[in-house]
PDB file of N, CA and C in Angstrom:
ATOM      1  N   UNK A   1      -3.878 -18.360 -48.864  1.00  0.00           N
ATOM      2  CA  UNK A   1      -2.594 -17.759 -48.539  1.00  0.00           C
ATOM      3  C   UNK A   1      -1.905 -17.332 -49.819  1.00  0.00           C
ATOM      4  N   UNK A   2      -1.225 -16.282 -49.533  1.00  0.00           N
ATOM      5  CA  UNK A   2      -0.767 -15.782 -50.546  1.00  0.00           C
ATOM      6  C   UNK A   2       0.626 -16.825 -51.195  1.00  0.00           C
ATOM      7  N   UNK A   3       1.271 -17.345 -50.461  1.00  0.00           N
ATOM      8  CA  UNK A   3       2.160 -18.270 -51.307  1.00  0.00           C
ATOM      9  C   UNK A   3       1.856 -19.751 -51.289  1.00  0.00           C
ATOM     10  N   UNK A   4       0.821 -19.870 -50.938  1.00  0.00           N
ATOM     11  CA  UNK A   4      -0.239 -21.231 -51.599  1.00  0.00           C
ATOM     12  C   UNK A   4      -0.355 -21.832 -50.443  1.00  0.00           C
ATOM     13  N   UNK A   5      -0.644 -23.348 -49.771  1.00  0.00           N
ATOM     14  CA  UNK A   5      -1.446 -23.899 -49.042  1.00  0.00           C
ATOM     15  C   UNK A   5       0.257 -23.796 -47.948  1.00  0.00           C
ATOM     16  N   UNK A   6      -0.364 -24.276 -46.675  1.00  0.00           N
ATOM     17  CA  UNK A   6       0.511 -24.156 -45.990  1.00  0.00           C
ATOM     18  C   UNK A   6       1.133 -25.610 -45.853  1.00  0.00           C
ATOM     19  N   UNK A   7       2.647 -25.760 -45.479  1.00  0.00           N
ATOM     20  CA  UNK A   7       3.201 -27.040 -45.414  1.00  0.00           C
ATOM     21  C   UNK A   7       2.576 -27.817 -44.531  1.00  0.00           C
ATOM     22  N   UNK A   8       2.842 -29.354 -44.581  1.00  0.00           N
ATOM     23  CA  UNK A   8       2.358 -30.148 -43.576  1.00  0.00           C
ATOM     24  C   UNK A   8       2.931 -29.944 -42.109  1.00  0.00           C
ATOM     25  N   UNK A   9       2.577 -30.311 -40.973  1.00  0.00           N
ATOM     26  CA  UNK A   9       2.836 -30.079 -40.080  1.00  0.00           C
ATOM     27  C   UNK A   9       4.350 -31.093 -40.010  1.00  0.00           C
ATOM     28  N   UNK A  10       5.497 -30.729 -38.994  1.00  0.00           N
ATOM     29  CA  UNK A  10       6.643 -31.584 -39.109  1.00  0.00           C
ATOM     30  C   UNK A  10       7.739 -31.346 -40.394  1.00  0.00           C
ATOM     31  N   UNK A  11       7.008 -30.273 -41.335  1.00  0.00           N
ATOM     32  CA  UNK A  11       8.481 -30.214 -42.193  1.00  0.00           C
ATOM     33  C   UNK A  11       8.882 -28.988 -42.086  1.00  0.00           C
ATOM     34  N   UNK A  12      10.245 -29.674 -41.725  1.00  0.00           N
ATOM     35  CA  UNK A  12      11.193 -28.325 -41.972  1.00  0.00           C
ATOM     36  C   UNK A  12      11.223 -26.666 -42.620  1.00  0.00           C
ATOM     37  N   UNK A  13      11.096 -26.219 -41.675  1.00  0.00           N
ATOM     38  CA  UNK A  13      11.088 -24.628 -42.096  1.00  0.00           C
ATOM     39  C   UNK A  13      12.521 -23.738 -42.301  1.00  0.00           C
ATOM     40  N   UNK A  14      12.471 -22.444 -43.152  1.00  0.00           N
ATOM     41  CA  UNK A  14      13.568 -22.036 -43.427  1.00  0.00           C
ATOM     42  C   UNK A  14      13.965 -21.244 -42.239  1.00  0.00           C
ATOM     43  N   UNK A  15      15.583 -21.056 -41.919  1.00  0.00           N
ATOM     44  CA  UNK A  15      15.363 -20.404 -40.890  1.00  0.00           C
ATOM     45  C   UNK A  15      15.097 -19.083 -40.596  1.00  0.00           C
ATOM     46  N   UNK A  16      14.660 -18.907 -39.698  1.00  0.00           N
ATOM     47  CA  UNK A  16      14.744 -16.866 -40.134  1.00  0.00           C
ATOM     48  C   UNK A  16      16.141 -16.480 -39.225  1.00  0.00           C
ATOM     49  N   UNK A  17      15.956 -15.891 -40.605  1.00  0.00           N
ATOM     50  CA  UNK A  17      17.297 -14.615 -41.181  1.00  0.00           C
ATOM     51  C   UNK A  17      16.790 -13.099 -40.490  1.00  0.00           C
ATOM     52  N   UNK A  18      17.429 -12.448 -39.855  1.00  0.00           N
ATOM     53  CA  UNK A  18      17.445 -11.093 -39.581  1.00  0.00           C
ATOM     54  C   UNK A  18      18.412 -10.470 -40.738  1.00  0.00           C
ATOM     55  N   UNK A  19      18.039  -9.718 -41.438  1.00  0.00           N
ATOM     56  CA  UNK A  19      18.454  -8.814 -42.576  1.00  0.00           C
ATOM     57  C   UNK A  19      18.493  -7.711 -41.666  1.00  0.00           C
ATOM     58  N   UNK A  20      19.838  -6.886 -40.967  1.00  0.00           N
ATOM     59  CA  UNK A  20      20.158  -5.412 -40.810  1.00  0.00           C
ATOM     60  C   UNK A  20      19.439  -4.800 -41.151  1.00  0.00           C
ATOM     61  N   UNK A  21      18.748  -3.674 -40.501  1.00  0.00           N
ATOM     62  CA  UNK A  21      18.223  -2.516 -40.858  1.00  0.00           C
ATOM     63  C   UNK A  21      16.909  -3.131 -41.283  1.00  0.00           C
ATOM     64  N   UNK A  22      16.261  -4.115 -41.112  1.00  0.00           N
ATOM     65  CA  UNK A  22      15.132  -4.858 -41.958  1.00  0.00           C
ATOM     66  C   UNK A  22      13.994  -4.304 -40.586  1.00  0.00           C
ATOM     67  N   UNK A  23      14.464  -4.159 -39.312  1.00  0.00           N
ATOM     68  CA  UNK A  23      13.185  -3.492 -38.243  1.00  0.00           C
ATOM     69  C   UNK A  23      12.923  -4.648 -37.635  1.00  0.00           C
ATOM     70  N   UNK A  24      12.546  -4.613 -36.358  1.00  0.00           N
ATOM     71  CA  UNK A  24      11.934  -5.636 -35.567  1.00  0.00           C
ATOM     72  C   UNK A  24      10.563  -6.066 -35.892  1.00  0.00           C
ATOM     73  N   UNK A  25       9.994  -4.979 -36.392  1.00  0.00           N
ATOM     74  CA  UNK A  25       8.546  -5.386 -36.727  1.00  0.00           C
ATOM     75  C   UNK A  25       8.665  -6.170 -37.859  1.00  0.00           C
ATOM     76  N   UNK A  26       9.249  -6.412 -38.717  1.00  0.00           N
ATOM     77  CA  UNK A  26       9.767  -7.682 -39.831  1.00  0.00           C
ATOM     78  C   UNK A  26       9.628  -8.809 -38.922  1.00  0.00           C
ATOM     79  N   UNK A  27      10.768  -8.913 -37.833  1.00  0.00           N
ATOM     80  CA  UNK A  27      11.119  -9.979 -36.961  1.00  0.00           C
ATOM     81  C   UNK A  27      10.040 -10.513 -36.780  1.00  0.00           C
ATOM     82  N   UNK A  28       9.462  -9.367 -35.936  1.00  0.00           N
ATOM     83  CA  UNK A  28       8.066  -9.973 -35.344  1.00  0.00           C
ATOM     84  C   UNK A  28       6.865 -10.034 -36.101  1.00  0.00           C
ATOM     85  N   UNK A  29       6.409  -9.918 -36.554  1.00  0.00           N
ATOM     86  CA  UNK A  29       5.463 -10.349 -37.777  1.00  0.00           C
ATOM     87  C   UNK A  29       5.844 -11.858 -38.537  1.00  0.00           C
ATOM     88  N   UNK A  30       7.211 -11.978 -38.841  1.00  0.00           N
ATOM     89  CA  UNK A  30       7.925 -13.060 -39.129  1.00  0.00           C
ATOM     90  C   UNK A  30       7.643 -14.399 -37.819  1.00  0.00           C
ATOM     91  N   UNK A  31       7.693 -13.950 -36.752  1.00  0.00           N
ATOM     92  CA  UNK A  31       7.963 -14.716 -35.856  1.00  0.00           C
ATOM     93  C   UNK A  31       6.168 -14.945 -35.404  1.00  0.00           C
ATOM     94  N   UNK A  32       5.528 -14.319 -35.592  1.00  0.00           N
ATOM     95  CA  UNK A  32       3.789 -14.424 -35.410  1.00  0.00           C
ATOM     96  C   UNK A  32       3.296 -15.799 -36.474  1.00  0.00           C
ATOM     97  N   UNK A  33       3.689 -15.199 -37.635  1.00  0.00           N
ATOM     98  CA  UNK A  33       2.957 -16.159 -39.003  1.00  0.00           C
ATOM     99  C   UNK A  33       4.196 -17.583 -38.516  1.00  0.00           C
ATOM    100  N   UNK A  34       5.529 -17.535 -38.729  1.00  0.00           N
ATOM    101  CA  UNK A  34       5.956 -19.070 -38.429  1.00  0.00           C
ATOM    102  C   UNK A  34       5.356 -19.680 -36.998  1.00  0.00           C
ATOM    103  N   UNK A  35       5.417 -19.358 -36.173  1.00  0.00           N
ATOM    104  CA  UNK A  35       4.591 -20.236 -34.840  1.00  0.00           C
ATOM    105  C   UNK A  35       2.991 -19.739 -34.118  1.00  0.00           C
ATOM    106  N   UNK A  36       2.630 -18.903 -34.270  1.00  0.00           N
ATOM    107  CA  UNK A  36       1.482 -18.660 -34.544  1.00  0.00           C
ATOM    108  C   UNK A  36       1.711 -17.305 -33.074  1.00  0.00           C
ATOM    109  N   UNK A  37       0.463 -16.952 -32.970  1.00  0.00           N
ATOM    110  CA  UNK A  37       0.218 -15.623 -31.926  1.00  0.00           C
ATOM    111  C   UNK A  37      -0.046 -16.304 -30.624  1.00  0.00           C
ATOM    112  N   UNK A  38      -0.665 -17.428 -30.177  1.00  0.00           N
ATOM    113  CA  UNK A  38      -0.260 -17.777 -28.857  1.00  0.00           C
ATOM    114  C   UNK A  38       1.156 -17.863 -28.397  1.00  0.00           C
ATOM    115  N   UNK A  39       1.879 -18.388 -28.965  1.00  0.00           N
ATOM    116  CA  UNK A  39       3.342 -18.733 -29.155  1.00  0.00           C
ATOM    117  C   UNK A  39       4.274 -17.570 -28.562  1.00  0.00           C
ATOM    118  N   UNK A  40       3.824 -16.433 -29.103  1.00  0.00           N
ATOM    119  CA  UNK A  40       4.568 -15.203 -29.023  1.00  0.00           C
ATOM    120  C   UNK A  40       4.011 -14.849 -28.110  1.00  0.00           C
ATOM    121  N   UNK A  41       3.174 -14.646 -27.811  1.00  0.00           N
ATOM    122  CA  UNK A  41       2.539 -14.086 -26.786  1.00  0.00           C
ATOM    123  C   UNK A  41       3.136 -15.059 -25.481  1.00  0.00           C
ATOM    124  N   UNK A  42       3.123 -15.914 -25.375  1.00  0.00           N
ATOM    125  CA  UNK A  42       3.832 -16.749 -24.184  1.00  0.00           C
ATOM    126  C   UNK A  42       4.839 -16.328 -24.461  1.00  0.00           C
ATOM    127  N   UNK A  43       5.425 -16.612 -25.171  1.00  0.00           N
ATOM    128  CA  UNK A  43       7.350 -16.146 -25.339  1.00  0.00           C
ATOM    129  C   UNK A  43       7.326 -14.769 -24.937  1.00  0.00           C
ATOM    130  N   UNK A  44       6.492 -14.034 -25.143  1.00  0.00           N
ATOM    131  CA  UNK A  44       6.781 -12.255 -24.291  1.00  0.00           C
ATOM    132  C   UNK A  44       6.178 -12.381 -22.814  1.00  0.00           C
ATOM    133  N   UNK A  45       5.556 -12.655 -22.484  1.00  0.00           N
ATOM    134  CA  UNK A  45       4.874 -13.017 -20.769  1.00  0.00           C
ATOM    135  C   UNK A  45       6.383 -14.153 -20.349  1.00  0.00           C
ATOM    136  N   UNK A  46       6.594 -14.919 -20.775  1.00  0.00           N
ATOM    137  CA  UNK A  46       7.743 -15.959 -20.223  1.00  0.00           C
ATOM    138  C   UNK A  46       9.052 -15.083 -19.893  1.00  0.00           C
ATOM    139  N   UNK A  47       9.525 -13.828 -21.209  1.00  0.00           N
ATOM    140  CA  UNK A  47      10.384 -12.885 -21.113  1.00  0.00           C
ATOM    141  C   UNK A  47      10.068 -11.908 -19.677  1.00  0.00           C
ATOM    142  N   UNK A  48       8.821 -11.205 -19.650  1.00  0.00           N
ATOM    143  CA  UNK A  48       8.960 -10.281 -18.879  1.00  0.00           C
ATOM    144  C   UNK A  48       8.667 -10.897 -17.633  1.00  0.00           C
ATOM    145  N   UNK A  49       7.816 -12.248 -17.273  1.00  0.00           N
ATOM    146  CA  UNK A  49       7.819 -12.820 -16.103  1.00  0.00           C
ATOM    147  C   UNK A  49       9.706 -12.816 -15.397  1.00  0.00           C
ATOM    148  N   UNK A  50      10.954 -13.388 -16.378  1.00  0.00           N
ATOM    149  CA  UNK A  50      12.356 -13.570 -16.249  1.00  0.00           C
ATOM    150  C   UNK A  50      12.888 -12.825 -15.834  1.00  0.00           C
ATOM    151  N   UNK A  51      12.456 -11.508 -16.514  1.00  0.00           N
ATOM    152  CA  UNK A  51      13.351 -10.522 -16.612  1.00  0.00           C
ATOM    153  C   UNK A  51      13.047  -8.885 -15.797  1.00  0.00           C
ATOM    154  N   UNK A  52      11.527  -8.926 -16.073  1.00  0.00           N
ATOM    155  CA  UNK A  52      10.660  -7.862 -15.686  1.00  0.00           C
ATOM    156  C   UNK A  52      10.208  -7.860 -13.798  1.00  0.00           C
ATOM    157  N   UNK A  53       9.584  -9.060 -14.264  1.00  0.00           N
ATOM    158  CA  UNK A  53       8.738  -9.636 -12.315  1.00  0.00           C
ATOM    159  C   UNK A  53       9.720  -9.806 -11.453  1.00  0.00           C
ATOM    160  N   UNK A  54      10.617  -9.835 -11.048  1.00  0.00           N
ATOM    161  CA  UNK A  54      11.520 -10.030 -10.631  1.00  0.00           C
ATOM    162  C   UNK A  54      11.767  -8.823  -9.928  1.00  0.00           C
ATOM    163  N   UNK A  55      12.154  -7.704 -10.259  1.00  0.00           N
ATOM    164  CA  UNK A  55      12.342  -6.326  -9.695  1.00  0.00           C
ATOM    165  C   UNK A  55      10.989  -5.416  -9.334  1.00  0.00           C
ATOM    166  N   UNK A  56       9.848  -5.973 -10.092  1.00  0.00           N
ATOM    167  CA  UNK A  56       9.060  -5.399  -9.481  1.00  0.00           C
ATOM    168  C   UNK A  56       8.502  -5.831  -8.341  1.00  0.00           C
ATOM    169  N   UNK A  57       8.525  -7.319  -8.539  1.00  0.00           N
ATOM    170  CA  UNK A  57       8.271  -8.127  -7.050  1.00  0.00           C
ATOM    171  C   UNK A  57       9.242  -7.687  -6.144  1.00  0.00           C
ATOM    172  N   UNK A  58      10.151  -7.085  -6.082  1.00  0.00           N
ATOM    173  CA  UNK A  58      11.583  -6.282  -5.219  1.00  0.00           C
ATOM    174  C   UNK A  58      11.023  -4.858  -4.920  1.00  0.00           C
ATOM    175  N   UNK A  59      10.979  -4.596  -5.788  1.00  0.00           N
ATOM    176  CA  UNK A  59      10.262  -2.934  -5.456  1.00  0.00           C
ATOM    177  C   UNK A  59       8.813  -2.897  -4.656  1.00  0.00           C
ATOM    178  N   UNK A  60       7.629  -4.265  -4.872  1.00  0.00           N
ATOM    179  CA  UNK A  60       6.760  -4.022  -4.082  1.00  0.00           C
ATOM    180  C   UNK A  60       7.062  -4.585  -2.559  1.00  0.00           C
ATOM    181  N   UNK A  61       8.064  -5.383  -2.267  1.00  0.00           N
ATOM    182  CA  UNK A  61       8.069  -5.946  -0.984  1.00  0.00           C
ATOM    183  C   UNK A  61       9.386  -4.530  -0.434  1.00  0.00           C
ATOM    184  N   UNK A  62      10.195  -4.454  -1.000  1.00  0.00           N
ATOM    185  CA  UNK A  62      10.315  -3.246  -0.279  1.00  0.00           C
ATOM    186  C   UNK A  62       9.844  -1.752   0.368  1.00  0.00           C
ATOM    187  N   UNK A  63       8.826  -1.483  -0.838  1.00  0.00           N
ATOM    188  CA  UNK A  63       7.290  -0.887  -0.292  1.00  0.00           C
ATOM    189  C   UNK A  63       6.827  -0.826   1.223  1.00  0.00           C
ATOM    190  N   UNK A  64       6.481  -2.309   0.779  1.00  0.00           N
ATOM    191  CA  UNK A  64       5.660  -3.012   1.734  1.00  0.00           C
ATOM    192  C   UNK A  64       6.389  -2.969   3.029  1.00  0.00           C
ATOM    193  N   UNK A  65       7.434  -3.024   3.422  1.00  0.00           N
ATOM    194  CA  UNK A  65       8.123  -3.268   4.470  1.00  0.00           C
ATOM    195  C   UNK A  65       8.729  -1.701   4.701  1.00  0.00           C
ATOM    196  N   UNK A  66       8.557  -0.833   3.974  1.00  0.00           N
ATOM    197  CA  UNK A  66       8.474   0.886   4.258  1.00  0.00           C
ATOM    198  C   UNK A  66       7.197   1.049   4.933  1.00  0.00           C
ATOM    199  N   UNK A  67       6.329   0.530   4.615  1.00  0.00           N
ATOM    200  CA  UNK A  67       4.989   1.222   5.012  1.00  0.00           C
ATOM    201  C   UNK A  67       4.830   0.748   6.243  1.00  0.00           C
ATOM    202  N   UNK A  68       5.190  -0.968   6.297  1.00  0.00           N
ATOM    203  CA  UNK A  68       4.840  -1.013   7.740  1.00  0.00           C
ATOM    204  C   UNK A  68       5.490  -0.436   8.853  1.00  0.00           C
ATOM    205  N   UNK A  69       6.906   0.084   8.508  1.00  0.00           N
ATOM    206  CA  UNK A  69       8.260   0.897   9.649  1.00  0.00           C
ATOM    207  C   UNK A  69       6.988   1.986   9.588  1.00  0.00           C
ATOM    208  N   UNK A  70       6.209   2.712   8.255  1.00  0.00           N
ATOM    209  CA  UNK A  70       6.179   3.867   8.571  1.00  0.00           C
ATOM    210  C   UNK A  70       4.385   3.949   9.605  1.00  0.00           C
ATOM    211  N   UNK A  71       4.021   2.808   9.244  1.00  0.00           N
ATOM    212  CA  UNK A  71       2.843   2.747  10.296  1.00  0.00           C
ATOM    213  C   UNK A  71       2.831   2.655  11.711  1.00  0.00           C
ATOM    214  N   UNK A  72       4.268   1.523  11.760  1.00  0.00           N
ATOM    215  CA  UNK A  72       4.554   1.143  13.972  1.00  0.00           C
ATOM    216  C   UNK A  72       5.073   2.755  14.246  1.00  0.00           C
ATOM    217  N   UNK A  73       5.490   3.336  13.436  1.00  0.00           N
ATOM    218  CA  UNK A  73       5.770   4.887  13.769  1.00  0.00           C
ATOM    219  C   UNK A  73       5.128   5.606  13.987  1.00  0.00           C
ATOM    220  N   UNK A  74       3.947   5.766  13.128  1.00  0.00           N
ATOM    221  CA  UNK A  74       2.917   6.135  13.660  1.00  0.00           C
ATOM    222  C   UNK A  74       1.901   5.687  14.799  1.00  0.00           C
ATOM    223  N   UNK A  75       1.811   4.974  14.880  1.00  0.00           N
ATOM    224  CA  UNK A  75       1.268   3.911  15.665  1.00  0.00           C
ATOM    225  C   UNK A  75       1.761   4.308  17.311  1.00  0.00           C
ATOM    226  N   UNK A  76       3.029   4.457  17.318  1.00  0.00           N
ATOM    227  CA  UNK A  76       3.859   4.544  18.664  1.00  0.00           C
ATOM    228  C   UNK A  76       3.702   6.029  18.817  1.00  0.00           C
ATOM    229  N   UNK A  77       3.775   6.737  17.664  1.00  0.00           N
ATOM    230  CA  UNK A  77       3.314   8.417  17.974  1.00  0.00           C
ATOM    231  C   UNK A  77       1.927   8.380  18.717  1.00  0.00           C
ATOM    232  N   UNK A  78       0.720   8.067  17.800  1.00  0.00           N
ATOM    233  CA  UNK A  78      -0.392   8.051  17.907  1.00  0.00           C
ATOM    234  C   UNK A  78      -0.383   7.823  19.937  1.00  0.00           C
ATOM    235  N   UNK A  79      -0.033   6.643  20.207  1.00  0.00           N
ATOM    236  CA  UNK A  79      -0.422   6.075  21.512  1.00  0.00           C
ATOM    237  C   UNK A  79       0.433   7.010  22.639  1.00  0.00           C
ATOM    238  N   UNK A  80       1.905   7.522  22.398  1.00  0.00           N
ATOM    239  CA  UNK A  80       1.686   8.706  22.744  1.00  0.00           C
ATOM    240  C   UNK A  80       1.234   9.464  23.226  1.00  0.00           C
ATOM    241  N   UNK A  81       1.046  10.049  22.258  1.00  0.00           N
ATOM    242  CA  UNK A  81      -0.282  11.532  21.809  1.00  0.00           C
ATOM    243  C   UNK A  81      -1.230  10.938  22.841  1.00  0.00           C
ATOM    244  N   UNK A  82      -1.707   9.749  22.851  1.00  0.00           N
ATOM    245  CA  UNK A  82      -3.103   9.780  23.529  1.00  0.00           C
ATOM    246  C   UNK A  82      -2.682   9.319  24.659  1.00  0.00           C
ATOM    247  N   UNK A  83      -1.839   8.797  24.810  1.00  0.00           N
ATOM    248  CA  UNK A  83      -1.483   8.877  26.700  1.00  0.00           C
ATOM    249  C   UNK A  83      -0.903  10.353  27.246  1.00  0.00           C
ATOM    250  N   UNK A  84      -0.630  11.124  26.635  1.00  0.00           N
ATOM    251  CA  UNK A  84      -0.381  12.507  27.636  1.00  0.00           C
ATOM    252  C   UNK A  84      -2.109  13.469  27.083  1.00  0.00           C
ATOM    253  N   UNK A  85      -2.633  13.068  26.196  1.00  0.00           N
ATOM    254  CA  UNK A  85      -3.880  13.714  26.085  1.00  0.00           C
ATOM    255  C   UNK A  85      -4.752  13.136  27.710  1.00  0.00           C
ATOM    256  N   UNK A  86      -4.699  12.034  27.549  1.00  0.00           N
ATOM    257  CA  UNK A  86      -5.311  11.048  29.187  1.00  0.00           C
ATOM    258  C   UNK A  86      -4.617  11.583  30.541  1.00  0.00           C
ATOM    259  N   UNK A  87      -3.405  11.681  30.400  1.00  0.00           N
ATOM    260  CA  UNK A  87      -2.399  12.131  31.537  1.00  0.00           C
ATOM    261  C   UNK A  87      -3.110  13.490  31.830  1.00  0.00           C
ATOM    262  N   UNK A  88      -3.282  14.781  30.685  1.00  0.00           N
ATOM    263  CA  UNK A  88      -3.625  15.972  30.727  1.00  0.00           C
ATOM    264  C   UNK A  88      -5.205  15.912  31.634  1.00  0.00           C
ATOM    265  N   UNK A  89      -6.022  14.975  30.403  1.00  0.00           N
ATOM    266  CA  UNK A  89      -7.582  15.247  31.234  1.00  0.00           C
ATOM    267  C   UNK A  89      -7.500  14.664  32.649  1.00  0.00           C
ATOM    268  N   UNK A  90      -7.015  13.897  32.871  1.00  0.00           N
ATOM    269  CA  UNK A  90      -7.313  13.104  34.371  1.00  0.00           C
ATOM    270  C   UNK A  90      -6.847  14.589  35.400  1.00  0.00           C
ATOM    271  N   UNK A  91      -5.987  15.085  35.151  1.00  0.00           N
ATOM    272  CA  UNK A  91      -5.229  16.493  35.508  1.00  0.00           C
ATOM    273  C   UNK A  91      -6.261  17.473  35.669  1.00  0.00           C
ATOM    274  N   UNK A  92      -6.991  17.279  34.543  1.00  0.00           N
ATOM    275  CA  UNK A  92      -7.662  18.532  34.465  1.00  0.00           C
ATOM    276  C   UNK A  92      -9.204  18.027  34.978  1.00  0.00           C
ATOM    277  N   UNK A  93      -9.580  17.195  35.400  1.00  0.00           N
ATOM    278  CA  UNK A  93     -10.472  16.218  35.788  1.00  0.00           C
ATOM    279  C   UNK A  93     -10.219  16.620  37.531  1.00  0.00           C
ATOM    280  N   UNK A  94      -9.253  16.484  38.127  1.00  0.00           N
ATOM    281  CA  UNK A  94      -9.139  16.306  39.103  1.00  0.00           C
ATOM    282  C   UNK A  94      -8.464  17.679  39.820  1.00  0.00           C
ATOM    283  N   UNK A  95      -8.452  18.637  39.111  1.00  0.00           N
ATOM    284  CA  UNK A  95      -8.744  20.238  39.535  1.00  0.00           C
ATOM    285  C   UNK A  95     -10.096  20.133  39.419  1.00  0.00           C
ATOM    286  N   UNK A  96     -10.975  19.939  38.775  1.00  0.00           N
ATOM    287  CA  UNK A  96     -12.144  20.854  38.518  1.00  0.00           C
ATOM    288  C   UNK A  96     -12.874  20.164  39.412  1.00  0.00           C
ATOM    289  N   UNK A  97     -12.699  18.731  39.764  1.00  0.00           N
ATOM    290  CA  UNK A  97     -13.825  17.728  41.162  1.00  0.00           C
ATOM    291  C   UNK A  97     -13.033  19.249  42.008  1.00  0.00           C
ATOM    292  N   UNK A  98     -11.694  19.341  42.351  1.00  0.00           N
ATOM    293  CA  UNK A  98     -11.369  19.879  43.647  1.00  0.00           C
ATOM    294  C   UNK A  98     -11.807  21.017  43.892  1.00  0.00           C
ATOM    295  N   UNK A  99     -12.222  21.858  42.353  1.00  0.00           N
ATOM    296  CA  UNK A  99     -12.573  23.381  42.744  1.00  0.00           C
ATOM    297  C   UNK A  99     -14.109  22.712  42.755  1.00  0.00           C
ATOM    298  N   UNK A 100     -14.856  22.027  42.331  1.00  0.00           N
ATOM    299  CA  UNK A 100     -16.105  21.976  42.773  1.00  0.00           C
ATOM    300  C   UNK A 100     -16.281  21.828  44.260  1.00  0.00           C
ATOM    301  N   UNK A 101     -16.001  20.786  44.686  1.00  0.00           N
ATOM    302  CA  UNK A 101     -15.724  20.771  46.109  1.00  0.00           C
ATOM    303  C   UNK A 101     -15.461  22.006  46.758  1.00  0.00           C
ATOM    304  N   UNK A 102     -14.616  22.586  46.507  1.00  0.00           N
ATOM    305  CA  UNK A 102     -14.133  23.936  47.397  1.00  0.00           C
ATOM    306  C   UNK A 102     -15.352  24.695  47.051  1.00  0.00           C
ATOM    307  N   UNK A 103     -15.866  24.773  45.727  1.00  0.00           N
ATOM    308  CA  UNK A 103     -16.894  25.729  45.713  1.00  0.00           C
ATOM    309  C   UNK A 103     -18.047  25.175  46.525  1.00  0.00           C
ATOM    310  N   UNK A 104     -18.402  23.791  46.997  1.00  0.00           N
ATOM    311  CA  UNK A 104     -19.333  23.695  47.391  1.00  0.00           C
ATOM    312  C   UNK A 104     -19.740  23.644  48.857  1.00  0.00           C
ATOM    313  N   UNK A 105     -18.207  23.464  49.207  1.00  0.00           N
ATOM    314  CA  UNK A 105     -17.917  24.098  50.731  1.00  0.00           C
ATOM    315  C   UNK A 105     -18.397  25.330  51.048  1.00  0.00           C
ATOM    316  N   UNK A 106     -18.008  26.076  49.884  1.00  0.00           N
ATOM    317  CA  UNK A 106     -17.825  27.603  50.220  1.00  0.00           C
ATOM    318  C   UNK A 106     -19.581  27.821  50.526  1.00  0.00           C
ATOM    319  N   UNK A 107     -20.165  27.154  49.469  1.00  0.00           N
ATOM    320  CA  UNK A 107     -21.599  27.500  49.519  1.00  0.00           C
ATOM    321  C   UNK A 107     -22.148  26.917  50.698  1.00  0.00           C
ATOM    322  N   UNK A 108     -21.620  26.059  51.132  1.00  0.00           N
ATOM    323  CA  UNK A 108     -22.737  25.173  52.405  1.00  0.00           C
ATOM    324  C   UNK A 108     -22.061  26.410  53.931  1.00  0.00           C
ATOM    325  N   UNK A 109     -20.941  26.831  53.749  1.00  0.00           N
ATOM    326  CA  UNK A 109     -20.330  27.427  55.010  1.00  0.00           C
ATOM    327  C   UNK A 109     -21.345  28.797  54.849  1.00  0.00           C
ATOM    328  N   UNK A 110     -21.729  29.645  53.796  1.00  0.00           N
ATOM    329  CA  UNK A 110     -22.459  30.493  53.436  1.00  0.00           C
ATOM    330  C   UNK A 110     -23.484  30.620  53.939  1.00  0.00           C
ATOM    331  N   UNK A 111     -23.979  29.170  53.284  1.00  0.00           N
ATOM    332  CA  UNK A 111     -25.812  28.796  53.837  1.00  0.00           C
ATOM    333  C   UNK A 111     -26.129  28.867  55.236  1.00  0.00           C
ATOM    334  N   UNK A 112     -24.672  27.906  55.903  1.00  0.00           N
ATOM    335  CA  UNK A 112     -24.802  28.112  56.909  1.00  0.00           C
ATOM    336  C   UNK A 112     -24.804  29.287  57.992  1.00  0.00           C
ATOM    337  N   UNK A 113     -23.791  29.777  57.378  1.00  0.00           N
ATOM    338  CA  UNK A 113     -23.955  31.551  58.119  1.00  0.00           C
ATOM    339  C   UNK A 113     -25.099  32.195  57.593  1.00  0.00           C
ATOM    340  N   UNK A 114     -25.656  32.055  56.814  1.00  0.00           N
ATOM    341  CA  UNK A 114     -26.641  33.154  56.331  1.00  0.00           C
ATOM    342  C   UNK A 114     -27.830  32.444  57.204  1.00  0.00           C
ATOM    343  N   UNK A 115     -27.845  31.118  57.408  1.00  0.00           N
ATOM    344  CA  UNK A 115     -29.159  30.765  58.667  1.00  0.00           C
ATOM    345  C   UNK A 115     -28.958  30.458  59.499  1.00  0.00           C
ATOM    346  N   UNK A 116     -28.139  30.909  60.030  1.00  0.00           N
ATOM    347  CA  UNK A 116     -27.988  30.569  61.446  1.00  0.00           C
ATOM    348  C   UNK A 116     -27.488  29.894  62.342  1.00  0.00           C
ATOM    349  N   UNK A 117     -27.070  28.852  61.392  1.00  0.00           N
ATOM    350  CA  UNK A 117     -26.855  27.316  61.685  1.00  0.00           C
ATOM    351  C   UNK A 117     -27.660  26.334  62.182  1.00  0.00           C
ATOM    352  N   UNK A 118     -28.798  26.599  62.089  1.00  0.00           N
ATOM    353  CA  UNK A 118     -29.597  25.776  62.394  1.00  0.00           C
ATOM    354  C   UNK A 118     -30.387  24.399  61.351  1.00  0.00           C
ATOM    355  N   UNK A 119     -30.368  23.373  61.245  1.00  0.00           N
ATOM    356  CA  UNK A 119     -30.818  22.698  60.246  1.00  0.00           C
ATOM    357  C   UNK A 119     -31.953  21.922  60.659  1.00  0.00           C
TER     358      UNK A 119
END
């Protein structure tokens, strides 16, 4: 080390001084070498867990509770949609048995006149 061996563990350190205009990166570089880089690194995760997680955990559950309004919305459209699509075919299901039928009347009354009526 550049200013010779390091103190024993337990003695007193000087305090740090912020000197104006000296930059945070002083601070922090300062604050790395006195307690070491795990240290800081918890002390910034401990900060933004406080200060940070907090609103974003707010912003994702409000999300979350948009998406689901915007899914039962869809959801209730969707079922809808497919009950007058069902309403329509059964509709259209039950013309086309009736014109078959009529057409197949028409053909057997045909057959029948065209032979005679005899079977």
């Amino acid at each position: 080390m550049p200013n010779g061996p390091a103190p024993p563990l337990g003695t007193p350190q000087a305090p740090v001084t912020v000197v104006p205009g000296a930059g945070w990166l002083q601070l922090a570089m300062q604050a790395v070498t006195t307690v070491g880089v795990p240290t800081v690194f918890a002390g910034v995760l401990l900060w933004f867990v406080l200060t940070r997680l907090g609103d974003t955990l707010a912003a994702i559950k409000q999300n979350e509770e948009d998406r689901v309004r915007i899914m039962a919305a869809m959801q209730d459209t969707i079922i809808a949609a497919l009950d007058r699509q069902t309403d329509r075919f059964e509709k259209v299901m039950r013309e086309n048995i009736d014109a078959n039928r009529a057409i197949a009347d028409r053909m057997e009354r045909r057959g029948r006149a065209a032979g005679g009526g005899s079977d």
